[in-house]
Protein backbone atom coordinates (compact mmCIF):
# COMPACT_ATOMS: atom_id res chain seq x y z
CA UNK A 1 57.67 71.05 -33.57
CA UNK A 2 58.15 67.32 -33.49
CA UNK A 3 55.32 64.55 -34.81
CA UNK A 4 54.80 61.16 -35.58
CA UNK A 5 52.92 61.94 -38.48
CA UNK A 6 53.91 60.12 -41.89
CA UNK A 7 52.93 59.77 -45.36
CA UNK A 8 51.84 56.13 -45.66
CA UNK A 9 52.54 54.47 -49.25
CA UNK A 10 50.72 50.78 -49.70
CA UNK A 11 51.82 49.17 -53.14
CA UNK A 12 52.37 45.83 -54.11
CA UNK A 13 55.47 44.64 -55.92
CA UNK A 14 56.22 41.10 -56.76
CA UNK A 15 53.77 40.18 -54.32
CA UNK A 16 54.71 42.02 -51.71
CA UNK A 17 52.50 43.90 -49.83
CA UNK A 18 54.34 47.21 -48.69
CA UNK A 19 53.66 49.50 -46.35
CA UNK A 20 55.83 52.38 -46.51
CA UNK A 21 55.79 55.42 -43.76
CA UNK A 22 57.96 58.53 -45.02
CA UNK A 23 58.59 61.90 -43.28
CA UNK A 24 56.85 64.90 -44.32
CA UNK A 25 58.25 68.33 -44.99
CA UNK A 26 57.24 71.69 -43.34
CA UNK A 27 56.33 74.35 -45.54
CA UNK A 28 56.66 77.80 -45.35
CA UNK A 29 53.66 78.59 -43.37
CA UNK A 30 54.64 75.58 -40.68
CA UNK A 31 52.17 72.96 -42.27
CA UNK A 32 53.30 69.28 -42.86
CA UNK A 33 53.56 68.67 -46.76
CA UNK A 34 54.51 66.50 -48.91
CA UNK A 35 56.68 63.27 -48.32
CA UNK A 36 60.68 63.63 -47.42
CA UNK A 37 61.64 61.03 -49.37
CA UNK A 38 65.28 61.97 -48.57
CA UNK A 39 65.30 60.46 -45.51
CA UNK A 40 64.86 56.69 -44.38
CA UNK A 41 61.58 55.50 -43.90
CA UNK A 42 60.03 52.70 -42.05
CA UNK A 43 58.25 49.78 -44.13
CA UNK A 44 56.22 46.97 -43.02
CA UNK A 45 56.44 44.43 -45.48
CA UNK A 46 54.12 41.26 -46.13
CA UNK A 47 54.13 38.25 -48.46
CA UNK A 48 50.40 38.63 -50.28
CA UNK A 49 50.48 34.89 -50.07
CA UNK A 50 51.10 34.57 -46.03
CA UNK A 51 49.15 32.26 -44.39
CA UNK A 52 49.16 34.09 -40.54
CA UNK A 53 45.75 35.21 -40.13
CA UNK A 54 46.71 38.71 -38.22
CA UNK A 55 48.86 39.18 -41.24
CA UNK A 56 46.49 38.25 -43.59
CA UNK A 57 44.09 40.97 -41.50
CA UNK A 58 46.91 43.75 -42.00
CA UNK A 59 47.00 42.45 -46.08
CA UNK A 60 42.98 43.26 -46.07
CA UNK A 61 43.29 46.57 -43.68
CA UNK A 62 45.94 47.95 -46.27
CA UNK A 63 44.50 47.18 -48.90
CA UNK A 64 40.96 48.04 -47.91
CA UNK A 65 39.73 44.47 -49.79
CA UNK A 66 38.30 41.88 -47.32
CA UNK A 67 38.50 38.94 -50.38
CA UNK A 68 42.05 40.49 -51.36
CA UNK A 69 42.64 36.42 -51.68
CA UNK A 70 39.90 34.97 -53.22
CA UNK A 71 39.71 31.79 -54.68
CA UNK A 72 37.23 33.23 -57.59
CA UNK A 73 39.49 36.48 -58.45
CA UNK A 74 42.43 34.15 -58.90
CA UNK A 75 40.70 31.99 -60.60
CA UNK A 76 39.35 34.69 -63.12
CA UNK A 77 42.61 36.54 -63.21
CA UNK A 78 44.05 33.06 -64.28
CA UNK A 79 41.51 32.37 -67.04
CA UNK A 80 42.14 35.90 -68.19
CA UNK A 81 45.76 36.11 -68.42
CA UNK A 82 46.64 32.46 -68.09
CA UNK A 83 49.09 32.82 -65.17
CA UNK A 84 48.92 33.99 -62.04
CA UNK A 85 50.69 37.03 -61.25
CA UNK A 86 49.60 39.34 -58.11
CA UNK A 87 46.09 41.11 -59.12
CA UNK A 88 47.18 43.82 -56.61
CA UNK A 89 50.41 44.21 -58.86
CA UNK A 90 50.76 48.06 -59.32
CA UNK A 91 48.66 48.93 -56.34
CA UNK A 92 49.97 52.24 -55.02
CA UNK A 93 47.87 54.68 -52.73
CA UNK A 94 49.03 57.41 -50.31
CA UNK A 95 47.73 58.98 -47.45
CA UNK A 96 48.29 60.02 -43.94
CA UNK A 97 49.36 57.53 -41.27
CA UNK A 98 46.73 59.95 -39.04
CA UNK A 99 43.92 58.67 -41.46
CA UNK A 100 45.36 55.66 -42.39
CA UNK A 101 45.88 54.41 -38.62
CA UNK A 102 42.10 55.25 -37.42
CA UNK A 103 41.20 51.78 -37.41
CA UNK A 104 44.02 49.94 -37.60
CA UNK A 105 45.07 46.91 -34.75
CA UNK A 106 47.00 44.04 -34.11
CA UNK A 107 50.28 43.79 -36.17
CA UNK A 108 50.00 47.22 -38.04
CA UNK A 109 48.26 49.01 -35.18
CA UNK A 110 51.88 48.07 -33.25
CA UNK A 111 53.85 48.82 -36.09
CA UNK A 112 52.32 52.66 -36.41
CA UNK A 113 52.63 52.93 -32.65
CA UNK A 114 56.20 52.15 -32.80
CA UNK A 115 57.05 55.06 -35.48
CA UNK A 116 59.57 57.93 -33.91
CA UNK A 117 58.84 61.33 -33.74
CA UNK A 118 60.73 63.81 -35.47
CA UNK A 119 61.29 66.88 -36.39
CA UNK A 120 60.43 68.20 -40.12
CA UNK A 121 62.96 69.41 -42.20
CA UNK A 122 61.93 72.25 -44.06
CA UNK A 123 60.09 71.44 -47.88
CA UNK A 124 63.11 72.34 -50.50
CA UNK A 125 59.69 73.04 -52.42
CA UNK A 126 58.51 75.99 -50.69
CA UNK A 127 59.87 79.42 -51.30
């Protein structure tokens, strides 16, 4: 059975926005699991401080934050730790690319479009 159905990862790391797309497993009972993170995945990666508004719309679509770059949450983050450092440092949410691509257009509509299909490996987690 072959699908083009991934686990999507979004977490920020040194300002990076990432958006990572891993394999799933099949269990016993033919059902996608969880995440192969043996094999290679596909990542979109994006600067949180890019200035290219259709980026900048993938940044707020992955994120699910419209003000994700906000002059005012800088500005408190900066009173409140006295430097600025990403806000979105540690972000790190799963789900599937089925949910996580409902909505999504331009750059990261493409970018989901363009994942392979494949066939899942069995889970080494199932018995």
């Amino acid at each position: 059975m072959q699908t083009n159905e991934y686990h999507v990862n979004v977490f920020v790391e040194n300002d990076i926005v990432n958006i990572a797309c891993y394999r799933m497993f099949i269990d016993s009972e033919g059902n996608l699991g969880p995440e192969d993170t043996i094999s290679d995945h596909k990542t979109l990666s994006i600067s949180i401080s890019e200035t290219d508004e259709d980026l900048k719309e993938v940044i707020r679509f992955a994120l699910d934050s419209e003000y994700y770059d906000g002059e005012d949450e800088r500005a408190d983050w900066i009173a409140l730790h006295g430097e600025w450092q990403s806000y979105w440092a540690g972000e790190n949410t799963w789900e599937s690319s089925v949910t996580f691509s409902e909505n999504a257009e331009g750059v990261l509509g493409s970018f989901l479009d363009s994942l392979p299909f494949y066939e899942p490996k069995p889970s080494p987690y199932s018995n």
